[in-house]
Protein backbone atom coordinates (compact mmCIF):
# COMPACT_ATOMS: atom_id res chain seq x y z
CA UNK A 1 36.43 122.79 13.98
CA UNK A 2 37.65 121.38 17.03
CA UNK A 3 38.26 117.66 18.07
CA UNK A 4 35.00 117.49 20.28
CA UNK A 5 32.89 119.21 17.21
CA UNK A 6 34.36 116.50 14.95
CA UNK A 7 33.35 113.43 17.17
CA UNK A 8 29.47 115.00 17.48
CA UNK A 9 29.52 115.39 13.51
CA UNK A 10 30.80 111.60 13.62
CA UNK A 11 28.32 110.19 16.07
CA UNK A 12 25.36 112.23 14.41
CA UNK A 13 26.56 110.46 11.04
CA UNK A 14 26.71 107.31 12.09
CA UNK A 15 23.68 106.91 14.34
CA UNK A 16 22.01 107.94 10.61
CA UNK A 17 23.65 105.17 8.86
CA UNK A 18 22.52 102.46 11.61
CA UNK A 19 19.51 103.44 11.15
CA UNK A 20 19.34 103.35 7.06
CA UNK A 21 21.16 100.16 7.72
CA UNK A 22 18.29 98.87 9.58
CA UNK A 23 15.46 99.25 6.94
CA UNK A 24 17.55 97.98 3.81
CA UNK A 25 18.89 94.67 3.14
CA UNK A 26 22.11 93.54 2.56
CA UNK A 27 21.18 93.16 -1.26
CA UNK A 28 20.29 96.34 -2.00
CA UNK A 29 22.49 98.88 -3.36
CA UNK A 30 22.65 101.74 -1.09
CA UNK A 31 23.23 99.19 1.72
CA UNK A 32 26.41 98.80 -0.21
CA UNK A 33 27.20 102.34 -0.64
CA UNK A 34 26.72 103.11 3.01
CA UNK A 35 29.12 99.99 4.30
CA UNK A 36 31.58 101.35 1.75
CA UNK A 37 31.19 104.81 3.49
CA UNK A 38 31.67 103.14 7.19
CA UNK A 39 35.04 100.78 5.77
CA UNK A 40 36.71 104.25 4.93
CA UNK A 41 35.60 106.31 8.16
CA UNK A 42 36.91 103.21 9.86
CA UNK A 43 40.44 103.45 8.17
CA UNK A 44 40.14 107.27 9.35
CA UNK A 45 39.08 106.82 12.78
CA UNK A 46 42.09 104.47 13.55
CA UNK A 47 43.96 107.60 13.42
CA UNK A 48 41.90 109.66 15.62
CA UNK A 49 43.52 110.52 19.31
CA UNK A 50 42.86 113.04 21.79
CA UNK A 51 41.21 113.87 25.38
CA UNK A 52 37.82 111.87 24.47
CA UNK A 53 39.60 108.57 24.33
CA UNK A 54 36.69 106.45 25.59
CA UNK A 55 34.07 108.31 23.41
CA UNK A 56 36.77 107.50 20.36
CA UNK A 57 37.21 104.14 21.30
CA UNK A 58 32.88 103.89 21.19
CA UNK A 59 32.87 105.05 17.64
CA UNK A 60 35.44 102.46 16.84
CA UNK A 61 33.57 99.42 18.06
CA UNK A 62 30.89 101.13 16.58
CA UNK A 63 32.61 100.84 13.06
CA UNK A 64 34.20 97.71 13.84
CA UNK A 65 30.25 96.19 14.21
CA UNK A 66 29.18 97.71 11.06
CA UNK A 67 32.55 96.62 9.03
CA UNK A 68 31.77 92.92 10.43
CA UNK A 69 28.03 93.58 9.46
CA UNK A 70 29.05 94.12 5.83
CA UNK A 71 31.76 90.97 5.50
CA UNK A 72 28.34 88.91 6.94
CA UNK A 73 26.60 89.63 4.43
CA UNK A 74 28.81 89.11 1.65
CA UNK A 75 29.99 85.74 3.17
CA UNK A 76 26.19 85.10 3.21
CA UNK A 77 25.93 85.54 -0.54
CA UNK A 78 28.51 83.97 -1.52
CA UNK A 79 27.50 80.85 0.64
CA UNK A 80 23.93 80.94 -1.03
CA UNK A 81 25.34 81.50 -5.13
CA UNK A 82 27.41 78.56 -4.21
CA UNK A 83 24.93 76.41 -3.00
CA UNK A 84 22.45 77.90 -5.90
CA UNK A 85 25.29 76.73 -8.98
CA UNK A 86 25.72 73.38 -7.03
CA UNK A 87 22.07 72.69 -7.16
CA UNK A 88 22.05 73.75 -10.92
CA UNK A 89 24.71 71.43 -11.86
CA UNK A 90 23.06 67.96 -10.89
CA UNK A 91 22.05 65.55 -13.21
CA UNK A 92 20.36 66.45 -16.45
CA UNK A 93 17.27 64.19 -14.91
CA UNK A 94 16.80 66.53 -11.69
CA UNK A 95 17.30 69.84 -13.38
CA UNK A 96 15.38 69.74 -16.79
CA UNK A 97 12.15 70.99 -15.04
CA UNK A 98 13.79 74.10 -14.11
CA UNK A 99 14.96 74.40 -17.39
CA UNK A 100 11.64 73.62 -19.15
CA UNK A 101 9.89 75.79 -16.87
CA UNK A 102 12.31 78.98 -17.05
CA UNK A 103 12.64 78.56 -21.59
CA UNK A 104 9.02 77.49 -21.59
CA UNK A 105 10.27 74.37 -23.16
CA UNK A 106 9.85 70.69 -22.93
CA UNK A 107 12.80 68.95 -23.41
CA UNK A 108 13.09 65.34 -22.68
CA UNK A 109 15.30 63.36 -20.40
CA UNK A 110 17.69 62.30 -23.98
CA UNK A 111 18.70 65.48 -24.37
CA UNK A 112 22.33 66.62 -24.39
CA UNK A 113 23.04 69.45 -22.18
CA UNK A 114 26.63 71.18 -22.18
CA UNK A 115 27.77 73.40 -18.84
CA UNK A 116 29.15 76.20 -20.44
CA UNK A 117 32.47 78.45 -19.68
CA UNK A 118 30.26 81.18 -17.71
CA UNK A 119 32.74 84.13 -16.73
CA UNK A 120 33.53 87.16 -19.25
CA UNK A 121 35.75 90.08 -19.53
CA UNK A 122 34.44 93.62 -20.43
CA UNK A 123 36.70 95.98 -22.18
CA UNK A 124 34.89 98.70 -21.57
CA UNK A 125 34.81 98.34 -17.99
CA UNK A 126 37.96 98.38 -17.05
CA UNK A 127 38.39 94.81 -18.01
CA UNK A 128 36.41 93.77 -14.99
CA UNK A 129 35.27 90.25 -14.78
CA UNK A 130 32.16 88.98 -14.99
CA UNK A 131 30.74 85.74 -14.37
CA UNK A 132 26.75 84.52 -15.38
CA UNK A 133 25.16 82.44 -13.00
CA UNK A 134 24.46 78.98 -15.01
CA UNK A 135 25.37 78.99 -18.84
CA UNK A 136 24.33 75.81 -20.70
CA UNK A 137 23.85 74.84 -24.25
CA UNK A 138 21.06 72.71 -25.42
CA UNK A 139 20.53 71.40 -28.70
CA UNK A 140 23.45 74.24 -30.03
CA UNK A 141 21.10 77.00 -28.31
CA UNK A 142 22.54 78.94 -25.36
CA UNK A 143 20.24 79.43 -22.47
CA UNK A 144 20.90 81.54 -19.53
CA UNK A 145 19.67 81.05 -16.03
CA UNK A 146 20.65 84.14 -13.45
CA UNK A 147 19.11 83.47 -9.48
CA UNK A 148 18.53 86.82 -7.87
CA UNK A 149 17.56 87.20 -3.99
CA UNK A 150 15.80 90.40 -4.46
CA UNK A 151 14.59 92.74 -6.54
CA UNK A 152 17.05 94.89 -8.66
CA UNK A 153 16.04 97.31 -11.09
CA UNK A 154 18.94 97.11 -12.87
CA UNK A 155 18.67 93.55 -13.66
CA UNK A 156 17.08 94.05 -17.47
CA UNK A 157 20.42 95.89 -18.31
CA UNK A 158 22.52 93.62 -16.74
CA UNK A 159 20.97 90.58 -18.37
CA UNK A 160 21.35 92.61 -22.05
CA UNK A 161 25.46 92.58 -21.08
CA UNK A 162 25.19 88.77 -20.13
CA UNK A 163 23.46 87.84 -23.23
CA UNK A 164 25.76 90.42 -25.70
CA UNK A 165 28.84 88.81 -23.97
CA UNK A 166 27.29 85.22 -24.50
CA UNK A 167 26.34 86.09 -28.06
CA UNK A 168 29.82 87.88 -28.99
CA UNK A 169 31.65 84.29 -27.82
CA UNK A 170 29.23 82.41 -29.69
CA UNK A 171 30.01 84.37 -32.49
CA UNK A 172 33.67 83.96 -32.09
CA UNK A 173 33.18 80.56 -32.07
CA UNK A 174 31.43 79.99 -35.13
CA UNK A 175 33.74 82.28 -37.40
CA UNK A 176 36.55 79.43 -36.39
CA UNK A 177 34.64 76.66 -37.98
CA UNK A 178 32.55 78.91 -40.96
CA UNK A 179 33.29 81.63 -43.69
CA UNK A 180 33.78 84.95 -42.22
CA UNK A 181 30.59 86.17 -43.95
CA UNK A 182 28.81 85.25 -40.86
CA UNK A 183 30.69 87.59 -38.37
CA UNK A 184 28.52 89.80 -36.62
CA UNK A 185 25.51 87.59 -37.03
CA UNK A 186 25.16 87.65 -32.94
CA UNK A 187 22.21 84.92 -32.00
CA UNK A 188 21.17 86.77 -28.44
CA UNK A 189 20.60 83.31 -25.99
CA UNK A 190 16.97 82.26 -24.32
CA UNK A 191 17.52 84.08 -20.51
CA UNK A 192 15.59 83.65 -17.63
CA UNK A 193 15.73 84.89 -13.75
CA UNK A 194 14.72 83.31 -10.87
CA UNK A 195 13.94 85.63 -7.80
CA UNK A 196 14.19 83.37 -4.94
CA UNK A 197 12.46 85.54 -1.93
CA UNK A 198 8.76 87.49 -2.30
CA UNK A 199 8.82 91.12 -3.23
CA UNK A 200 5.43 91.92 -4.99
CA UNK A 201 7.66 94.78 -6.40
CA UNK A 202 9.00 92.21 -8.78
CA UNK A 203 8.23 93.15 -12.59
CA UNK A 204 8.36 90.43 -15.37
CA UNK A 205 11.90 91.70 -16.68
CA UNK A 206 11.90 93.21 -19.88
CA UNK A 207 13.53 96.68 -21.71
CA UNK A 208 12.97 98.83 -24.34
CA UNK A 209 15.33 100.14 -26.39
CA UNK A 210 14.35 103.58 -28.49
CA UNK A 211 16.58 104.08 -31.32
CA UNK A 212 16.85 107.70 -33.03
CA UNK A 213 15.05 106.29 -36.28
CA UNK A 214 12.21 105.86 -34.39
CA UNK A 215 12.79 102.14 -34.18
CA UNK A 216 12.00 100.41 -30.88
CA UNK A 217 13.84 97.07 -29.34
CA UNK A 218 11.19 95.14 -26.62
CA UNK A 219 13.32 92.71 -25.25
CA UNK A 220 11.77 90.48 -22.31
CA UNK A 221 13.18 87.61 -20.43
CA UNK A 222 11.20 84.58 -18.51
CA UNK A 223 10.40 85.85 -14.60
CA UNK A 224 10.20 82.67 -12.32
CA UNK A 225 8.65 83.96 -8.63
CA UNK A 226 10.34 81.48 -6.71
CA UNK A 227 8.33 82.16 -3.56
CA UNK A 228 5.04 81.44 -5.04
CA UNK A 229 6.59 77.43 -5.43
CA UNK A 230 5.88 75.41 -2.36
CA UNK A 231 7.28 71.43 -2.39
CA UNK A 232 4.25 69.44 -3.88
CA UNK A 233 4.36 72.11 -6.85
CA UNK A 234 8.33 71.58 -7.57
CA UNK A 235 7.14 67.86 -7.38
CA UNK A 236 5.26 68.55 -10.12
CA UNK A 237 7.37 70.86 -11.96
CA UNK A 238 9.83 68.12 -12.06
CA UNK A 239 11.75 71.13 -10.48
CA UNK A 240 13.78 68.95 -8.44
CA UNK A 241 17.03 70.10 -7.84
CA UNK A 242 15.42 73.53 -6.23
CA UNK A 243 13.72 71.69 -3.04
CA UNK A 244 16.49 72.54 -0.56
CA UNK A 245 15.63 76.38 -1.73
CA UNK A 246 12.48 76.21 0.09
CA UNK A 247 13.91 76.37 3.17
CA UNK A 248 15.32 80.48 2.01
CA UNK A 249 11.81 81.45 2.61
CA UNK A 250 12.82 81.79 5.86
CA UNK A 251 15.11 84.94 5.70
CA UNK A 252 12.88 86.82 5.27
CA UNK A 253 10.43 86.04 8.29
CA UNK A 254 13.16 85.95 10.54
CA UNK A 255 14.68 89.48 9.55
CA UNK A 256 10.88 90.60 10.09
CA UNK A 257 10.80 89.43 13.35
CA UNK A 258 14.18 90.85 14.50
CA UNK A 259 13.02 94.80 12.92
CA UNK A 260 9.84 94.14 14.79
CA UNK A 261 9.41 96.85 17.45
CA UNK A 262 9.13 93.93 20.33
CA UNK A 263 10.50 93.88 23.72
CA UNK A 264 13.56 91.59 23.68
CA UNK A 265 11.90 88.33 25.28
CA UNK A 266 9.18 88.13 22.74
CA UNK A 267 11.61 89.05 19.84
CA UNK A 268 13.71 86.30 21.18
CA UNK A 269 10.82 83.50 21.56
CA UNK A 270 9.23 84.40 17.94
CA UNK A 271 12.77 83.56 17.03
CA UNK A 272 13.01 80.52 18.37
CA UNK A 273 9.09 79.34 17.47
CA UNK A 274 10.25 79.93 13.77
CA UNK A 275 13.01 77.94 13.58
CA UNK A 276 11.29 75.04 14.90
CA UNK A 277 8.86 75.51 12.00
CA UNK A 278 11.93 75.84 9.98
CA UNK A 279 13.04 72.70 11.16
CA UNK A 280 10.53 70.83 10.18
CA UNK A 281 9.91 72.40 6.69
CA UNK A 282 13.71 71.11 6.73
CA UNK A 283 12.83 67.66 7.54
CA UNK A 284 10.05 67.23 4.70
CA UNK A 285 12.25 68.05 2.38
CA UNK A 286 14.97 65.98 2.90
CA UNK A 287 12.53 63.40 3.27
CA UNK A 288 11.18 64.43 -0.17
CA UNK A 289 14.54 64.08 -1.54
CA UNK A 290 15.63 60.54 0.00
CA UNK A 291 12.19 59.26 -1.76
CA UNK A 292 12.95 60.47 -5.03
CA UNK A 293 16.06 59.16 -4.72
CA UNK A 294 14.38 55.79 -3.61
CA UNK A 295 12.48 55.89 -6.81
CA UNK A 296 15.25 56.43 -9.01
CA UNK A 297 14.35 59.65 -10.15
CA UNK A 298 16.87 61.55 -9.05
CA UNK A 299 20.76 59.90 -9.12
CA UNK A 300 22.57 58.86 -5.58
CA UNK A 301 24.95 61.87 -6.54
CA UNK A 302 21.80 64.64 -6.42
CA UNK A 303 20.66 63.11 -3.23
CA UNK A 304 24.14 63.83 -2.00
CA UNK A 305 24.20 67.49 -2.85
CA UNK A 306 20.44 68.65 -2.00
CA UNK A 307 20.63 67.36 1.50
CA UNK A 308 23.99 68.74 1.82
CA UNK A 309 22.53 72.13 0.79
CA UNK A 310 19.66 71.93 2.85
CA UNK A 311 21.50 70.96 6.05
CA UNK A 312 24.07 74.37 5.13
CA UNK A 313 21.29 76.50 4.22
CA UNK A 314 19.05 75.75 7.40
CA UNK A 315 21.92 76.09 10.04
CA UNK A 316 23.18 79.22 8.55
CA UNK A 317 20.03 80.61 9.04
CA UNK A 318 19.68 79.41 12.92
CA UNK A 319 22.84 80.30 13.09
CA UNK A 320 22.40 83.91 11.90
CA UNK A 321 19.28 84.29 13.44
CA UNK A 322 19.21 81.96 16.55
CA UNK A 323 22.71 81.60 17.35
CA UNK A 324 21.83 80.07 20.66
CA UNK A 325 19.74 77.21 19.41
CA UNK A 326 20.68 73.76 19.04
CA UNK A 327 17.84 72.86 16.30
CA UNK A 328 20.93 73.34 13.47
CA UNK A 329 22.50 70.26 15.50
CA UNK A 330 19.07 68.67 15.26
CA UNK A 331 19.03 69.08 11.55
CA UNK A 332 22.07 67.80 10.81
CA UNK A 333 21.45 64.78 12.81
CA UNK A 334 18.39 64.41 11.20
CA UNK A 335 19.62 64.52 7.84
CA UNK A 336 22.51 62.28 8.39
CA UNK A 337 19.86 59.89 9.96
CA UNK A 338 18.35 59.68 6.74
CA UNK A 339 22.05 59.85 4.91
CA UNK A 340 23.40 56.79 6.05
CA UNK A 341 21.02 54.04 5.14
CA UNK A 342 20.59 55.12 1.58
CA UNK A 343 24.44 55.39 1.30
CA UNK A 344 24.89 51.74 2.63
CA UNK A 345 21.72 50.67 -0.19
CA UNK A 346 23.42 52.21 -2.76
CA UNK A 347 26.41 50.12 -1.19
CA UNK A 348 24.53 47.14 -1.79
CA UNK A 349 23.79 47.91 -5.35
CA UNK A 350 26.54 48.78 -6.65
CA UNK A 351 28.27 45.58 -5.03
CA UNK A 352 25.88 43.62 -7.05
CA UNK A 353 26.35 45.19 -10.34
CA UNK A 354 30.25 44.85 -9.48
CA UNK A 355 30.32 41.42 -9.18
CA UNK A 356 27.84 40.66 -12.08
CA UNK A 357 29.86 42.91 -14.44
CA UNK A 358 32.94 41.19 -13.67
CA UNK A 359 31.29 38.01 -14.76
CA UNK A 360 31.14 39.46 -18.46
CA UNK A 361 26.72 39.98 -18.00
CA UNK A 362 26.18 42.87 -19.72
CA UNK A 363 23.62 45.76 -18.80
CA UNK A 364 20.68 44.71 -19.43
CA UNK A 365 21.27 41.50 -18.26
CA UNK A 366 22.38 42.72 -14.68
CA UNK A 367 18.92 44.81 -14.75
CA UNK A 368 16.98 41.97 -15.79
CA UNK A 369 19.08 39.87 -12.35
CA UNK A 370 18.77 42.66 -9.70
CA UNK A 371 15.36 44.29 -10.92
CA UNK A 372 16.54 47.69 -11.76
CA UNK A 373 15.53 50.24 -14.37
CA UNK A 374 18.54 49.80 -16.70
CA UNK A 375 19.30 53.45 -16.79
CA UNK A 376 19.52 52.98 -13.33
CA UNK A 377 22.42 50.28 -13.86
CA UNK A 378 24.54 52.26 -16.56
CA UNK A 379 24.74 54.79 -14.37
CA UNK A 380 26.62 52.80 -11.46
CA UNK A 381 29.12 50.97 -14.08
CA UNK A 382 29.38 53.98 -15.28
CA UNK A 383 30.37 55.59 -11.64
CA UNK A 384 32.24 51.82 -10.98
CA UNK A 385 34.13 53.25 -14.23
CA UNK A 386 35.15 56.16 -13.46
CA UNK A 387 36.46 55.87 -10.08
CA UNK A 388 38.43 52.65 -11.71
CA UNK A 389 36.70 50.00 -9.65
CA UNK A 390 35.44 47.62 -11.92
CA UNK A 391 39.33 47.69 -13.95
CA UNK A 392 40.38 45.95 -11.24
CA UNK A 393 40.62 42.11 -11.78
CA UNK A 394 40.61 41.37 -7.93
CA UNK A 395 38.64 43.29 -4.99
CA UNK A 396 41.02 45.03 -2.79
CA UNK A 397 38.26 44.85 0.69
CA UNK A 398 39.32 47.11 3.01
CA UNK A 399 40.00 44.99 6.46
CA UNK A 400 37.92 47.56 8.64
CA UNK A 401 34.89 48.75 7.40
CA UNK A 402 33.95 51.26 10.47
CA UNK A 403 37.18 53.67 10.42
CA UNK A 404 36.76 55.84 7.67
CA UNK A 405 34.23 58.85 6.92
CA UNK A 406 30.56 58.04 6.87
CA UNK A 407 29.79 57.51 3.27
CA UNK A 408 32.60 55.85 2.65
CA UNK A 409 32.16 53.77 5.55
CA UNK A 410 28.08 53.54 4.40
CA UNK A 411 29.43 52.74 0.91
CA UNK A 412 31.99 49.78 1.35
CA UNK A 413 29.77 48.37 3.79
CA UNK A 414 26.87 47.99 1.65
CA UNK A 415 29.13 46.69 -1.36
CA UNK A 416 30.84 44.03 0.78
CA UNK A 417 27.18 43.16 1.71
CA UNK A 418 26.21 43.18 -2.33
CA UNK A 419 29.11 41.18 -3.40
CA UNK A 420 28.71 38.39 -0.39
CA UNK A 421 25.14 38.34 -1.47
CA UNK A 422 25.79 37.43 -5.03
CA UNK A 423 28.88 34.84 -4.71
CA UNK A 424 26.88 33.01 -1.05
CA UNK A 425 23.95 32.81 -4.03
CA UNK A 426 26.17 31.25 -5.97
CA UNK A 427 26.97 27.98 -3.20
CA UNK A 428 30.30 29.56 -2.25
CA UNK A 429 31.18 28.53 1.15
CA UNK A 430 33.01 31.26 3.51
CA UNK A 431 36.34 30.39 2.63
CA UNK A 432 35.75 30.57 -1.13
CA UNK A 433 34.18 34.21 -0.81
CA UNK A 434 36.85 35.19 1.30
CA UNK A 435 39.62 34.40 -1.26
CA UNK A 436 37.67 35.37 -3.71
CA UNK A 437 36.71 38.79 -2.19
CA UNK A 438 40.46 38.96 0.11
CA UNK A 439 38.10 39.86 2.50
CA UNK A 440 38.74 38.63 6.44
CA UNK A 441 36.62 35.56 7.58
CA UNK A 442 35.04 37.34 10.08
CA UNK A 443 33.69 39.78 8.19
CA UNK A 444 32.01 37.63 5.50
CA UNK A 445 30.78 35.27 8.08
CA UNK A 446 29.23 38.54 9.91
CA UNK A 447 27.85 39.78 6.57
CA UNK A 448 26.43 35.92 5.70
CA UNK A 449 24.69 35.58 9.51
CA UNK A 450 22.90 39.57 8.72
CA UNK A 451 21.42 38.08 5.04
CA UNK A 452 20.41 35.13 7.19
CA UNK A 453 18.14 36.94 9.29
């Protein structure tokens, strides 16, 4: 076979693949397989010379595309499973819907709930290592939470290996502290999957295993349809913690309106009328969060993360799909809009409870002063604890409050406003709180002449 015969066989092959590649996701398995295929004919082409230089060099770039296509996509997933653990890590408060909904339990706010080591080795697999999406323990019962994009029809098997892994530690664990009677007495954990984009392919996930006795294993694990969850229903969930996921919906409308058959214009207008509406599904959300923040029912810290999430999630998807738009701008502007002030209250608030705590009132003393839910209050000491602010036996006020990063900037603004407020309340004069605060004149006067107004 000669060099021209080779570079038709070539071409013909990978005009097929571009097209496979353009009716399968980036999830599914064969658009794996095929990637894989073009990452070795890439290493091979490298190597290819000859008379048809500028046809060669074609198939390259050609290659090159696909080969960036593939890290794209795997950058993309790994952006969205961190984003997904983040979410599932908040406070017990703002993820105990999801975990009541996925278990079919109802578990109250007291509960104790353990983040689990989450990552196993297989010995029969090479040793390769695997790693469970969220593992937690609940009232000494394991439950396991896997998020899934799309559908996979391998997923029932996959989850048996999770829980046989989860149940094989457990195991190990409990022969340490009991007789050695009860090895082998696995206790399988309570799993659940959330599919986060529509695929009416989706089957409640269960397996049966046939034995040669004629005995027969159902095994069947909770199926949350994502999709089918709009905002007001993870209100009422209490599904908090999943609100900046509503914005993934998305994906899939915008890869449906770049396979559309469309001339370019139109392809590149629907684009752009999508991520407006994007955009503003953004914006409710976040408002959604700052209000549950507002009403204490989510911490300061969840706040924090879901609008982070939601800003990444919604300008990788412009990004991807829009590059040339500047609504991810807009987004983050928004979002920071709505940031700031609520950093700079919780500022306030925790300058108050700073200054009260110091005076030896205790917890529910400071919540009966400021008005606040006294959960609400332990959970600023302890923050105040943690970061070692309230060990200190005098305030160390930073002399510029506008040069560092924007929370901490919101932050120390607000708690130099909070502890001003308290000791001015107190018939300090301006000299006193500055001593007492080591805080310049200037800036307690300027804090003093703001509570004035």
């Amino acid at each position: 076979m000669d060099e021209m015969d080779k570079l038709d066989k070539l071409e013909t092959f990978l005009l097929d693949m571009a097209a496979k590649c353009k009716t399968l996701n980036n999830e599914n398995k064969d658009w794996y397989e095929i990637m894989d295929y073009v990452s070795i004919l890439r290493n091979q082409t490298e190597q290819l010379t000859g008379n048809n230089d500028l046809r060669i060099n074609e198939l390259k770039s050609v290659l090159a595309y696909l080969v960036n296509e593939k890290q794209a996509a795997i950058q993309e997933n790994i952006l969205l499973d961190s984003i997904v653990k983040s979410l599932l890590e908040l406070s017990d408060n703002c993820i105990l819907g999801v975990i009541n909904k996925c278990f079919d339990k109802n578990y109250r706010n007291n509960v104790k709930i353990d983040y689990m080591k989450n990552n196993f080795v297989d010995p029969f697999n090479n040793f390769a290592k695997t790693e469970t999406d969220v593992l937690l323990k609940i009232n000494e019962y394991y439950h396991h939470i896997e998020i899934q994009t799309l559908n996979d029809t391998a997923m029932p098997m996959r989850l048996i290996k999770y829980a046989l892994n989860i149940a094989e530690r457990q195991d190990e664990s409990n022969t340490k502290s009991k007789s050695k009677s009860k090895k082998n007495n696995y206790n399988m954990p309570l799993q659940a999957v959330i599919f986060l984009e529509q695929n009416n392919n989706i089957l409640d996930q269960a397996l049966k295993i046939s034995f040669e006795s004629g005995n027969e294993w159902n095994y069947s694990v909770n199926t949350i349809r994502f999709w089918k969850y709009d905002i007001e229903s993870l209100i009422s969930e209490k599904m908090y913690c999943l609100l900046p996921l509503v914005v993934f919906k998305y994906r899939k409308e915008f890869q449906s309106i770049v396979k559309s058959k469309k001339k370019n214009r139109k392809i590149e207008e629907d684009l752009e009328k999508k991520a407006n509406q994007l955009k503003e599904t953004a914006e409710k959300v976040a408002l959604t969060i700052t209000q549950l923040a507002n009403d204490n029912i989510i911490s300061h810290n969840d706040m924090r993360v879901m609008l982070l999430a939601l800003t990444n999630l919604t300008q990788h998807l412009i990004k991807k799909f829009v590059p040339h738009s500047i609504i991810g701008e807009e987004v983050g502007t928004m979002v920071k809009d709505l940031y700031d002030p609520e950093v700079e209250k919780k500022g306030k608030i925790e300058g108050q409870i700073e200054i009260l705590y110091k005076m030896k009132m205790n917890e529910k003393e400071i919540s009966q002063k400021l008005k606040l839910p006294i959960e609400k209050v332990k959970e600023i000491i302890k923050e105040l604890k943690s970061n070692g602010t309230i060990e200190e036996e005098t305030f160390d006020m930073a002399k510029d409050l506008y040069d560092t990063k924007v929370e901490k900037r919101g932050i120390e603004k607000g708690i130099a406003i909070g502890q001003v407020k308290i000791l001015y309340g107190m018939k300090m004069d301006e000299i006193e709180i500055s001593k007492q605060l080591k805080m310049p004149i200037d800036v307690v006067k300027e804090i003093i002449e703001e509570l004035k107004l």
